[in-house]
PDB file of N, CA and C in Angstrom:
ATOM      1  N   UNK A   1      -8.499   6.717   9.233  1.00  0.00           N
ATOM      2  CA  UNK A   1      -7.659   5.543   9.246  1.00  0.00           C
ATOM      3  C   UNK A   1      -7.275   5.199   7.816  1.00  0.00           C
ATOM      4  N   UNK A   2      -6.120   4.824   7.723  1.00  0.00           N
ATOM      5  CA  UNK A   2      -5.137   5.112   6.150  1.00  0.00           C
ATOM      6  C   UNK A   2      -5.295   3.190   5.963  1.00  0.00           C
ATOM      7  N   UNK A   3      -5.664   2.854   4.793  1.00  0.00           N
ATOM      8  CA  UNK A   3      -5.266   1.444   4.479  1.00  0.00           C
ATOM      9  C   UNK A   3      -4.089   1.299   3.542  1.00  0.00           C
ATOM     10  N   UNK A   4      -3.304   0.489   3.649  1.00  0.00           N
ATOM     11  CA  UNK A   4      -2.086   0.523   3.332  1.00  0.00           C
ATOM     12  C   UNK A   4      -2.301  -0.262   2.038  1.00  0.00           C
ATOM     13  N   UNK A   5      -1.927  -0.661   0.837  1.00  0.00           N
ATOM     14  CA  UNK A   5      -2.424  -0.947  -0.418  1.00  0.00           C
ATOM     15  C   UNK A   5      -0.913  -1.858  -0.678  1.00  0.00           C
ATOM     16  N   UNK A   6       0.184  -2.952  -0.519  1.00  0.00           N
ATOM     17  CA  UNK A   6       1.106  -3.236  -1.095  1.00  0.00           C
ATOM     18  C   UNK A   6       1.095  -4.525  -1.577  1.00  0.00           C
ATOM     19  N   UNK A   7       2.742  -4.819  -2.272  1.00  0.00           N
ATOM     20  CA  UNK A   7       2.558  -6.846  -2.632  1.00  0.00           C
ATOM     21  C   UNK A   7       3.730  -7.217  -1.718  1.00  0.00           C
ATOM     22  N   UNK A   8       3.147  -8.359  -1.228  1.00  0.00           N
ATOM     23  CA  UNK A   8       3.768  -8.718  -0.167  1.00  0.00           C
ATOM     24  C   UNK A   8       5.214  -9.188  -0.625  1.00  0.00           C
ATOM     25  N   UNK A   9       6.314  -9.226  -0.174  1.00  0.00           N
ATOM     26  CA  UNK A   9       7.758  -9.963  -0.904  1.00  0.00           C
ATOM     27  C   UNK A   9       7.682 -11.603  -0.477  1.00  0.00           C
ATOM     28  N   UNK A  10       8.226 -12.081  -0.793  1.00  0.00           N
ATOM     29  CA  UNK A  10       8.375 -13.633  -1.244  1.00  0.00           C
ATOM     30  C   UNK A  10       8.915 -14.084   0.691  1.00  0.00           C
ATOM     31  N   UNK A  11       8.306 -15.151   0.868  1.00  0.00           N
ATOM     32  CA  UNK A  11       8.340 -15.677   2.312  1.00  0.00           C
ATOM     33  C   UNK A  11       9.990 -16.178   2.628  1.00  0.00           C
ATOM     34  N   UNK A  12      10.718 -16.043   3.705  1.00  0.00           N
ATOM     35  CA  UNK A  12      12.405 -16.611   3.621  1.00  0.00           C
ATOM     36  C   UNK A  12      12.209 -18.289   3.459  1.00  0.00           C
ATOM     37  N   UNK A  13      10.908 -18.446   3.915  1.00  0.00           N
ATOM     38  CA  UNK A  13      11.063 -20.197   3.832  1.00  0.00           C
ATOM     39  C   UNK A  13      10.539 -20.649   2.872  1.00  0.00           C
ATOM     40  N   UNK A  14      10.345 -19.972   2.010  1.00  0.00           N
ATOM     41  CA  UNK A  14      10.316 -20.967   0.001  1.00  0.00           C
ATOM     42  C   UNK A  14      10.867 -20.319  -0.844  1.00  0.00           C
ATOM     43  N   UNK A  15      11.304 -20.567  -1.892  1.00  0.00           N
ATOM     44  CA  UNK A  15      12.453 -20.478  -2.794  1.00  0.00           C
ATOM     45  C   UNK A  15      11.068 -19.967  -3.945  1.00  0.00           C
ATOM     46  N   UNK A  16      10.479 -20.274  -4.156  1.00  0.00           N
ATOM     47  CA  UNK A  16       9.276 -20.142  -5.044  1.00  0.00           C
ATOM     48  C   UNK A  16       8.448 -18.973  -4.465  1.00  0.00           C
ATOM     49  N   UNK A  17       7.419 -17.947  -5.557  1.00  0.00           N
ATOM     50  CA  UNK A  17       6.473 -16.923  -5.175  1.00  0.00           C
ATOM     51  C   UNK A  17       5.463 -17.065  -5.545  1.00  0.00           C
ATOM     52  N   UNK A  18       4.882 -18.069  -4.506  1.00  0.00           N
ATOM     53  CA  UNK A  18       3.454 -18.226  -4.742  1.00  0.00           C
ATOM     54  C   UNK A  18       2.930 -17.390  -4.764  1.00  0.00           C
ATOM     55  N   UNK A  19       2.747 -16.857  -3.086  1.00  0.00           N
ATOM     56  CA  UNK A  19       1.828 -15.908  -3.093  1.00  0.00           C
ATOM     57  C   UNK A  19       1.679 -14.575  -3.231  1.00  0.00           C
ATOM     58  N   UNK A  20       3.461 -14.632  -3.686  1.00  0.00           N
ATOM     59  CA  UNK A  20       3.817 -12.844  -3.740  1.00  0.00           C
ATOM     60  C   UNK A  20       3.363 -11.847  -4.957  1.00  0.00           C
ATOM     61  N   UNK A  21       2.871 -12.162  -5.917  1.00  0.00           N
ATOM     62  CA  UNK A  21       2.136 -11.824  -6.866  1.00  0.00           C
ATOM     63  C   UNK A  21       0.528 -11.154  -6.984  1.00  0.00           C
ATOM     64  N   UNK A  22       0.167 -11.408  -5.670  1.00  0.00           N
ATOM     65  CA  UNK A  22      -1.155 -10.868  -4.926  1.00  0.00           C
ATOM     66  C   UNK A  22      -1.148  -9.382  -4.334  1.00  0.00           C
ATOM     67  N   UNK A  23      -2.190  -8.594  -4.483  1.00  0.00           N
ATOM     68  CA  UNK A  23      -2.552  -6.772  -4.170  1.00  0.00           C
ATOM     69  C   UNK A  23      -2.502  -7.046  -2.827  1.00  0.00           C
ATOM     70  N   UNK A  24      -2.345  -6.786  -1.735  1.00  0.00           N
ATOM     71  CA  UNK A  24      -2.908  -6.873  -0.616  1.00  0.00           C
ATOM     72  C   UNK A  24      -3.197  -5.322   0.370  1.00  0.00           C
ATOM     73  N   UNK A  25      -4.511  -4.840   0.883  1.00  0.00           N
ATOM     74  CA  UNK A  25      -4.956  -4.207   1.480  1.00  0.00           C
ATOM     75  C   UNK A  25      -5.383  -4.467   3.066  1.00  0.00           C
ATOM     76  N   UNK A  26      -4.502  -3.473   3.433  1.00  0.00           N
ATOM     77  CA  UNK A  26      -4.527  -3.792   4.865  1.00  0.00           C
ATOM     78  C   UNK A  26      -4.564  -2.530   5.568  1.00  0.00           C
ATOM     79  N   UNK A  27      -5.455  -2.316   6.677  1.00  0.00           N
ATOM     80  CA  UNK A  27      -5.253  -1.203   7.676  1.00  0.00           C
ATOM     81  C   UNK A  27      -4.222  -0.742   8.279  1.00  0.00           C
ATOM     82  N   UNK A  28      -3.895   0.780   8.603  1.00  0.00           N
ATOM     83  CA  UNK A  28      -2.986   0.538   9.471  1.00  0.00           C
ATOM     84  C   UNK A  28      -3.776   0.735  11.197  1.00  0.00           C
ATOM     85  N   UNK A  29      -2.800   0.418  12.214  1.00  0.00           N
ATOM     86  CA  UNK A  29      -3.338   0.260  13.362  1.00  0.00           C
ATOM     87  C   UNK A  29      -3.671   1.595  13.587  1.00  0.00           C
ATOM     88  N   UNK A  30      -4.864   1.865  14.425  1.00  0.00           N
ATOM     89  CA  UNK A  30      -5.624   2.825  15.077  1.00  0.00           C
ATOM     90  C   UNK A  30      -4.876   3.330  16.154  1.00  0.00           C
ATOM     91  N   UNK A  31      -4.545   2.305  16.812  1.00  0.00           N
ATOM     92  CA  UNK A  31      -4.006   2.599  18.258  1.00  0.00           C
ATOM     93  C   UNK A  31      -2.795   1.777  18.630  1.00  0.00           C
ATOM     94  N   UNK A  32      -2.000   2.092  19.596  1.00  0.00           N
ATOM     95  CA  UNK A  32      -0.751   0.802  20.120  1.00  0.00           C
ATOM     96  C   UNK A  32      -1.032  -0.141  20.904  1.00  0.00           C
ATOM     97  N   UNK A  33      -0.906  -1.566  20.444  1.00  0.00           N
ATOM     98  CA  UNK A  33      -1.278  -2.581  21.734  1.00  0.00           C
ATOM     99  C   UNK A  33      -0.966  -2.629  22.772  1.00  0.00           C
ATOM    100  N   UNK A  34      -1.521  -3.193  23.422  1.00  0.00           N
ATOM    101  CA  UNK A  34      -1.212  -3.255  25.018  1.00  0.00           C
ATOM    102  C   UNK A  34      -1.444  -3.995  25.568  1.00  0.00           C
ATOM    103  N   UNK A  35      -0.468  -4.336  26.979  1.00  0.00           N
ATOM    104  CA  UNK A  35       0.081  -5.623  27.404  1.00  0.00           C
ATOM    105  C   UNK A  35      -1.103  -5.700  28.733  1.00  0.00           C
ATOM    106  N   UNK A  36      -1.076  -6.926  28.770  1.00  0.00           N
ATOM    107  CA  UNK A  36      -2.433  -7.442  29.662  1.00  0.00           C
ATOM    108  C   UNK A  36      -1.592  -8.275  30.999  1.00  0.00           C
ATOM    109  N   UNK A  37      -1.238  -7.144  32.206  1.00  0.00           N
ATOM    110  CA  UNK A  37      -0.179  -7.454  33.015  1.00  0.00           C
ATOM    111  C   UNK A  37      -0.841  -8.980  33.520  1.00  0.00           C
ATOM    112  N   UNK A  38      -2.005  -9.692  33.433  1.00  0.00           N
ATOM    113  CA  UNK A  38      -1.995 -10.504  33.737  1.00  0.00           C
ATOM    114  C   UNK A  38      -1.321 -11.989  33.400  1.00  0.00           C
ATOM    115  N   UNK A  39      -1.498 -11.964  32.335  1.00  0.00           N
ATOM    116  CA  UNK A  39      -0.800 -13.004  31.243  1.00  0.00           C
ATOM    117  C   UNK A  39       0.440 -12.892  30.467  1.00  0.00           C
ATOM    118  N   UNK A  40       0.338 -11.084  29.957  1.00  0.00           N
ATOM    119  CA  UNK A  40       1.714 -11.077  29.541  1.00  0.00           C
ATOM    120  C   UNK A  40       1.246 -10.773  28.004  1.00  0.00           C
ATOM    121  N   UNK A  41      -0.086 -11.046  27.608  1.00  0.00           N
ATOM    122  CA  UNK A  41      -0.487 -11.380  25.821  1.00  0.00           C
ATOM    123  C   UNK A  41      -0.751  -9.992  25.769  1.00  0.00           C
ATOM    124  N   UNK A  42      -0.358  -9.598  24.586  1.00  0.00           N
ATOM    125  CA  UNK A  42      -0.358  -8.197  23.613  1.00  0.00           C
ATOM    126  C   UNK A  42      -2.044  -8.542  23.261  1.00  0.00           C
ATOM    127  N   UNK A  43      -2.628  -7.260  23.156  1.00  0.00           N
ATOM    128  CA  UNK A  43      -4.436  -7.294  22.599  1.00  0.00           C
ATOM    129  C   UNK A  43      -4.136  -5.872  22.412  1.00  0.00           C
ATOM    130  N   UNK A  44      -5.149  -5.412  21.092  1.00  0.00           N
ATOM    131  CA  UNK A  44      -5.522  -4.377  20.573  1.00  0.00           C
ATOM    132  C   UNK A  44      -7.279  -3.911  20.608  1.00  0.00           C
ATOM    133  N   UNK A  45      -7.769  -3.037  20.765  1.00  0.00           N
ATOM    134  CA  UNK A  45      -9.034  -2.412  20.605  1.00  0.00           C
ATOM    135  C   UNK A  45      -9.345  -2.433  19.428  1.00  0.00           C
ATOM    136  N   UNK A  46      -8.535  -2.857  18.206  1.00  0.00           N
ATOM    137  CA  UNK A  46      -8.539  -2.029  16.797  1.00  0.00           C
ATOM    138  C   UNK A  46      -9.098  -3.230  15.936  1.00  0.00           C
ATOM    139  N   UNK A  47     -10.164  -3.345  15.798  1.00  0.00           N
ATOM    140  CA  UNK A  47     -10.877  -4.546  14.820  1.00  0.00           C
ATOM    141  C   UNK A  47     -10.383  -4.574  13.197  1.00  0.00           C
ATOM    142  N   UNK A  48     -10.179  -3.563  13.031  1.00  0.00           N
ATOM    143  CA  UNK A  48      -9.638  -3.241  11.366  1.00  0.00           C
ATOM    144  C   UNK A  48      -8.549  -3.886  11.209  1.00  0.00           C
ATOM    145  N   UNK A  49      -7.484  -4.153  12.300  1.00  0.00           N
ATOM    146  CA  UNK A  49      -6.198  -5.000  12.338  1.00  0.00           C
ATOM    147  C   UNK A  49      -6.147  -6.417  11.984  1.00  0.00           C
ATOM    148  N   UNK A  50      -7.828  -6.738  11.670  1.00  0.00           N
ATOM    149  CA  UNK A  50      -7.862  -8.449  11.675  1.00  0.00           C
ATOM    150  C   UNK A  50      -8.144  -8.747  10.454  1.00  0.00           C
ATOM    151  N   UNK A  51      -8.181  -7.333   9.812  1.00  0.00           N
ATOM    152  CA  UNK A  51      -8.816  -7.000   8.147  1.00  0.00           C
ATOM    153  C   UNK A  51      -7.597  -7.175   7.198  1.00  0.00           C
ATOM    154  N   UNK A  52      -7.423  -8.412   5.734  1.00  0.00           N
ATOM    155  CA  UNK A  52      -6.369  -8.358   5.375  1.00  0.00           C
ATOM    156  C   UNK A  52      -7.157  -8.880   3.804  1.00  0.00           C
ATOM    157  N   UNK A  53      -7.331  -8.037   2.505  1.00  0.00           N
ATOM    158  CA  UNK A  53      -7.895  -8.206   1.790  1.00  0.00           C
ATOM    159  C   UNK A  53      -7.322  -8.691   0.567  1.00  0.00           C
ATOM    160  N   UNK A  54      -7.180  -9.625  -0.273  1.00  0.00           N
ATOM    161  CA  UNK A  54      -5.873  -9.710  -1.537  1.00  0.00           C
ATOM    162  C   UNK A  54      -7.139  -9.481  -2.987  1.00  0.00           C
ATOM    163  N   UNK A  55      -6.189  -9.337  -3.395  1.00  0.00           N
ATOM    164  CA  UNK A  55      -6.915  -8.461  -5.041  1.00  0.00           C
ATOM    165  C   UNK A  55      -5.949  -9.157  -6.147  1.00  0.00           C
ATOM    166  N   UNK A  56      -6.218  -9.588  -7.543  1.00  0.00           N
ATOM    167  CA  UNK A  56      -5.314 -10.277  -8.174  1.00  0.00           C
ATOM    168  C   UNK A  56      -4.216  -8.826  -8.516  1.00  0.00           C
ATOM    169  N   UNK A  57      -4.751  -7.678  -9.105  1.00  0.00           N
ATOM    170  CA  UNK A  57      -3.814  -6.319  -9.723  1.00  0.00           C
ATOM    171  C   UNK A  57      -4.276  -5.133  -8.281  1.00  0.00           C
ATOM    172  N   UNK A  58      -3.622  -4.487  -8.770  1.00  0.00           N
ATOM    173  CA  UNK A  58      -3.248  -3.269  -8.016  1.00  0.00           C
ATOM    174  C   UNK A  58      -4.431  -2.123  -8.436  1.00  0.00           C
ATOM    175  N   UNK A  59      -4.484  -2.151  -9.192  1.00  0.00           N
ATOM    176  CA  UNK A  59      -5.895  -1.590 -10.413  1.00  0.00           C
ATOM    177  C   UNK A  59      -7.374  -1.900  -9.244  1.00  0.00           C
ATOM    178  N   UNK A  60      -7.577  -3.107  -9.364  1.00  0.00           N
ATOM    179  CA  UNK A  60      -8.489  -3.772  -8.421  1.00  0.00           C
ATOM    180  C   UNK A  60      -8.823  -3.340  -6.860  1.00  0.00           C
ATOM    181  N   UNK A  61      -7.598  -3.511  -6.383  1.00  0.00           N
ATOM    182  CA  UNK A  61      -7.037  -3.153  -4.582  1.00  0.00           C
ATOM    183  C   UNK A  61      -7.693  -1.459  -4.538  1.00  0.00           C
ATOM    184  N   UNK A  62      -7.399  -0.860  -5.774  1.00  0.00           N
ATOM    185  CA  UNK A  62      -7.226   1.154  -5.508  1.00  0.00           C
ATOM    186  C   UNK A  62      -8.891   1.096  -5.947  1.00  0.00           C
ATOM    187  N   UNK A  63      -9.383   0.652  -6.622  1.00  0.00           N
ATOM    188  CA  UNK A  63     -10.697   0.449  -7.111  1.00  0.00           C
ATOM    189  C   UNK A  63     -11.711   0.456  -5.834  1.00  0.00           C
ATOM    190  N   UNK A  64     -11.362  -1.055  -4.970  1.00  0.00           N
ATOM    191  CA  UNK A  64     -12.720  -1.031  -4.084  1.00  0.00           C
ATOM    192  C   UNK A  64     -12.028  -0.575  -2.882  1.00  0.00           C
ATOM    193  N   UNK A  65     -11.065   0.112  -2.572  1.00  0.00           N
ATOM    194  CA  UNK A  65     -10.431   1.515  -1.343  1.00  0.00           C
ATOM    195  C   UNK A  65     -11.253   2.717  -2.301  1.00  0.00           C
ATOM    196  N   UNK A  66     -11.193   3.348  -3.096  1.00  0.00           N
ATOM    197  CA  UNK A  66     -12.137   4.215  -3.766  1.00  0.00           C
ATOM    198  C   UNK A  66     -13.606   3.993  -3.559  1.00  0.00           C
ATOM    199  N   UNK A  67     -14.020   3.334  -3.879  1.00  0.00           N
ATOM    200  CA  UNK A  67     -15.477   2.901  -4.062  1.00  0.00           C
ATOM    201  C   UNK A  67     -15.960   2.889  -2.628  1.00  0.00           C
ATOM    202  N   UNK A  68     -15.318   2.220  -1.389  1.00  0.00           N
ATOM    203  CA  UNK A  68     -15.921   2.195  -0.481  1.00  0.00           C
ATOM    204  C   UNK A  68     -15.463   3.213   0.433  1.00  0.00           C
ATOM    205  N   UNK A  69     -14.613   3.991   0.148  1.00  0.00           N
ATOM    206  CA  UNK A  69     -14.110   5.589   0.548  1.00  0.00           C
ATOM    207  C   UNK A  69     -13.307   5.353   1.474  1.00  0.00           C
ATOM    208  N   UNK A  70     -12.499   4.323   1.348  1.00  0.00           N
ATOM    209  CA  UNK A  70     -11.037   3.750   2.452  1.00  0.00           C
ATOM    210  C   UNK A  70      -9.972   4.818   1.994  1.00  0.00           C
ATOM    211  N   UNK A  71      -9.283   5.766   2.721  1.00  0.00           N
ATOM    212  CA  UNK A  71      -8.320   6.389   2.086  1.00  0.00           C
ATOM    213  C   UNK A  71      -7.240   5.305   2.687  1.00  0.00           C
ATOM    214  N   UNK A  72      -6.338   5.627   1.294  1.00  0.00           N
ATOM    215  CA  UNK A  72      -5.293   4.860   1.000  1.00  0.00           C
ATOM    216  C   UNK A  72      -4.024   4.912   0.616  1.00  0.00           C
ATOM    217  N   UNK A  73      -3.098   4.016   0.700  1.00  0.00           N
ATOM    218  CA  UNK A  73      -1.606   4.579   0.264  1.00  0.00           C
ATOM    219  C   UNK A  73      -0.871   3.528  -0.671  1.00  0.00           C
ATOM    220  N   UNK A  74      -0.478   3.610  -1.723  1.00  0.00           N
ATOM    221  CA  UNK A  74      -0.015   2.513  -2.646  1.00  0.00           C
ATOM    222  C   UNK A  74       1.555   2.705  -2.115  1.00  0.00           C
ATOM    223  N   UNK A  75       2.046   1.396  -1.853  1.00  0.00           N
ATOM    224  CA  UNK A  75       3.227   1.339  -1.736  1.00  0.00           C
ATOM    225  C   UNK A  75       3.647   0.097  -3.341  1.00  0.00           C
ATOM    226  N   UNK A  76       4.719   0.631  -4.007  1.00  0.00           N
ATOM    227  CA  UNK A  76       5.397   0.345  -5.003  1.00  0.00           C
ATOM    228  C   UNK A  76       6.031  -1.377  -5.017  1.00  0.00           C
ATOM    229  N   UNK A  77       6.477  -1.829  -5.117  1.00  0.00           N
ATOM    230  CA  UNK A  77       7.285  -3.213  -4.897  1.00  0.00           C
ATOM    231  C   UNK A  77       8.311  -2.806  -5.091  1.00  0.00           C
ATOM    232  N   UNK A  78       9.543  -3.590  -4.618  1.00  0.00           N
ATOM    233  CA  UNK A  78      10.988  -3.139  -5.111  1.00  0.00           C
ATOM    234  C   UNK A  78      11.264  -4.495  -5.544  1.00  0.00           C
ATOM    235  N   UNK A  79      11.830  -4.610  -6.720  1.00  0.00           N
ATOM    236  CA  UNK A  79      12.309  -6.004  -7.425  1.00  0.00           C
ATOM    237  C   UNK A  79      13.844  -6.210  -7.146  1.00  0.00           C
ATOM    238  N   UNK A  80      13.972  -7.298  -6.411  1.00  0.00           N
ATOM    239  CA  UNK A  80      15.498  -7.844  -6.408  1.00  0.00           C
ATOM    240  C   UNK A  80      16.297  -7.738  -7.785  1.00  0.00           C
ATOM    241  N   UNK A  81      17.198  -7.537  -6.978  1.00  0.00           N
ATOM    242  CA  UNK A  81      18.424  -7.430  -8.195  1.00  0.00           C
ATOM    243  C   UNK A  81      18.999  -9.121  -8.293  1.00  0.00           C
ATOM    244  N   UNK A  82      18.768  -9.613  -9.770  1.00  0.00           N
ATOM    245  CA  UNK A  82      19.151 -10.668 -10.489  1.00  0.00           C
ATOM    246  C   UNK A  82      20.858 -10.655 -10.692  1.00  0.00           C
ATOM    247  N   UNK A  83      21.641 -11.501 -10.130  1.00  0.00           N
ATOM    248  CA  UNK A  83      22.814 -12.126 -10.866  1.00  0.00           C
ATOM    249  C   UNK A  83      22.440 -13.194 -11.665  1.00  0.00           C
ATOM    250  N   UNK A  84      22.883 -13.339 -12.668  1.00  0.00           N
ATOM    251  CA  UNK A  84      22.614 -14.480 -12.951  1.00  0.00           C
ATOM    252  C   UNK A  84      24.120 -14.638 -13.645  1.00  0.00           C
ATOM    253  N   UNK A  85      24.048 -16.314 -12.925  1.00  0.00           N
ATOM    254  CA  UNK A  85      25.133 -17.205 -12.733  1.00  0.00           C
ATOM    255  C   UNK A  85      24.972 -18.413 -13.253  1.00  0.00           C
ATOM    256  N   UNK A  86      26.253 -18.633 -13.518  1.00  0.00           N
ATOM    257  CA  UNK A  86      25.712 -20.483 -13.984  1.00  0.00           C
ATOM    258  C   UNK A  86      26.994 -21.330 -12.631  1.00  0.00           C
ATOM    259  N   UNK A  87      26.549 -22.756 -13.162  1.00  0.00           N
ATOM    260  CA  UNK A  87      27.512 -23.750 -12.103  1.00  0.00           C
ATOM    261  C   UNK A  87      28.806 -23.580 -12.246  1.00  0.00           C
ATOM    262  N   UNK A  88      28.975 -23.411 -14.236  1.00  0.00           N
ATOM    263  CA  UNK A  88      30.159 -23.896 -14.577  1.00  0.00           C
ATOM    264  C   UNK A  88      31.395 -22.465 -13.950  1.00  0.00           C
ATOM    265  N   UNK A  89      30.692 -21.626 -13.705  1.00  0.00           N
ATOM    266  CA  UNK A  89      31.374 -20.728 -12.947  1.00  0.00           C
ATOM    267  C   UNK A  89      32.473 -20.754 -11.644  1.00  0.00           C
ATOM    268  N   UNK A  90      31.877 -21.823 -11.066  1.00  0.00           N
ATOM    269  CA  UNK A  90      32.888 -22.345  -9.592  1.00  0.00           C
ATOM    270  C   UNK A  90      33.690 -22.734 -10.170  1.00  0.00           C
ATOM    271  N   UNK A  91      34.208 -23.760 -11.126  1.00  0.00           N
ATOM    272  CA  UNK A  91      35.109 -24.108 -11.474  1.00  0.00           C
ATOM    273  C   UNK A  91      36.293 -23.447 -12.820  1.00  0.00           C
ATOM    274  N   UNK A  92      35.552 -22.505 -12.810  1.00  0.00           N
ATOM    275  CA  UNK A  92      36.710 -21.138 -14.175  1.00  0.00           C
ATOM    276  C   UNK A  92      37.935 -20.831 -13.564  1.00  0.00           C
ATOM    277  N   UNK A  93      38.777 -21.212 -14.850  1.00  0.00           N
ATOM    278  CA  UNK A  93      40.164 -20.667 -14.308  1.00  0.00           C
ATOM    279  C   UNK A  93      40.456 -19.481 -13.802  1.00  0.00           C
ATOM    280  N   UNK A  94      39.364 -18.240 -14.405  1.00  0.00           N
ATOM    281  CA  UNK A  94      39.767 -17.011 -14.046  1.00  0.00           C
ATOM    282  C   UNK A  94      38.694 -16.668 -12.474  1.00  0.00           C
ATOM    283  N   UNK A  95      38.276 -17.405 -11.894  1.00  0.00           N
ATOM    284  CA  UNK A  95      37.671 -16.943 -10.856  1.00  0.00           C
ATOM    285  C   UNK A  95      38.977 -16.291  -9.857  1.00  0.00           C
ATOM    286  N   UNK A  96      38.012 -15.277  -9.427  1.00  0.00           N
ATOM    287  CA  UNK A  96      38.580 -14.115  -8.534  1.00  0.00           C
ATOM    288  C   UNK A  96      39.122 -15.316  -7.237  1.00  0.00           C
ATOM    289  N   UNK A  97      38.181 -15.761  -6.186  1.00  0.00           N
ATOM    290  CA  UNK A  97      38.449 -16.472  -5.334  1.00  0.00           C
ATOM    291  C   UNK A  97      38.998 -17.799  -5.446  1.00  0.00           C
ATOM    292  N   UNK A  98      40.220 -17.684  -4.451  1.00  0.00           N
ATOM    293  CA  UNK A  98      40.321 -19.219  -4.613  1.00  0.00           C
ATOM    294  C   UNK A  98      39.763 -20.326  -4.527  1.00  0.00           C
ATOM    295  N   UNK A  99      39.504 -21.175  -4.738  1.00  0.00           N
ATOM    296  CA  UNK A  99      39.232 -22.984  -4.300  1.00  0.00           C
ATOM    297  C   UNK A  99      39.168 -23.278  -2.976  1.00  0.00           C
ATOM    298  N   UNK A 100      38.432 -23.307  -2.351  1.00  0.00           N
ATOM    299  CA  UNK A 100      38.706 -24.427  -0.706  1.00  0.00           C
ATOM    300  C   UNK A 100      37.815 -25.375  -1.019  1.00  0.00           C
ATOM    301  N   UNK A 101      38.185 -26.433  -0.186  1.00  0.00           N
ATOM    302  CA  UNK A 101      37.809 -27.641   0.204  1.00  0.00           C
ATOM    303  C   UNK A 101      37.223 -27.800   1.567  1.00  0.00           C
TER     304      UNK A 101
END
């Protein structure tokens, strides 16, 4: 069973990255869930799925997956691409788009 090693990306509902700056180690699933025709609720056999570990560096995360002989997979971050814009921009004579109201 492979533990997956990444940093999580920034949540759609805050503008701010709290917590996205954190290692996080996580299993991947053992097996596929399955539906419990009684109720309808998804359940898994797979206890490792409830396992979700954060590390401040990445250094740290590959450290105790080594040490405790978790094989593992580092996935990279991908960093958004920055425009950076100012206000006074909406209102430039040379803007491409026109004005609506």
């Amino acid at each position: 069973m492979y533990a997956r090693i990444f940093r999580p990306a920034k949540t759609a509902m805050q503008s701010g990255r709290a917590k996205a700056s954190t290692w996080v180690l996580e299993y991947e699933p053992e097996a596929a869930r399955t539906l419990d025709p009684l109720t309808g609720w998804v359940s898994s056999s797979d206890m490792r799925g409830q396992i979700r570990l954060s590390f401040d560096t990445r250094e740290e995360a590959i450290a105790y997956a080594t040490a405790n002989g978790i094989p593992h997979q580092v996935s990279e971050p991908r960093e958004p691409k920055r425009f950076p814009r100012s206000y006074s921009d909406n209102f430039a004579f040379s803007r491409k788009e026109p004005w609506s109201h």
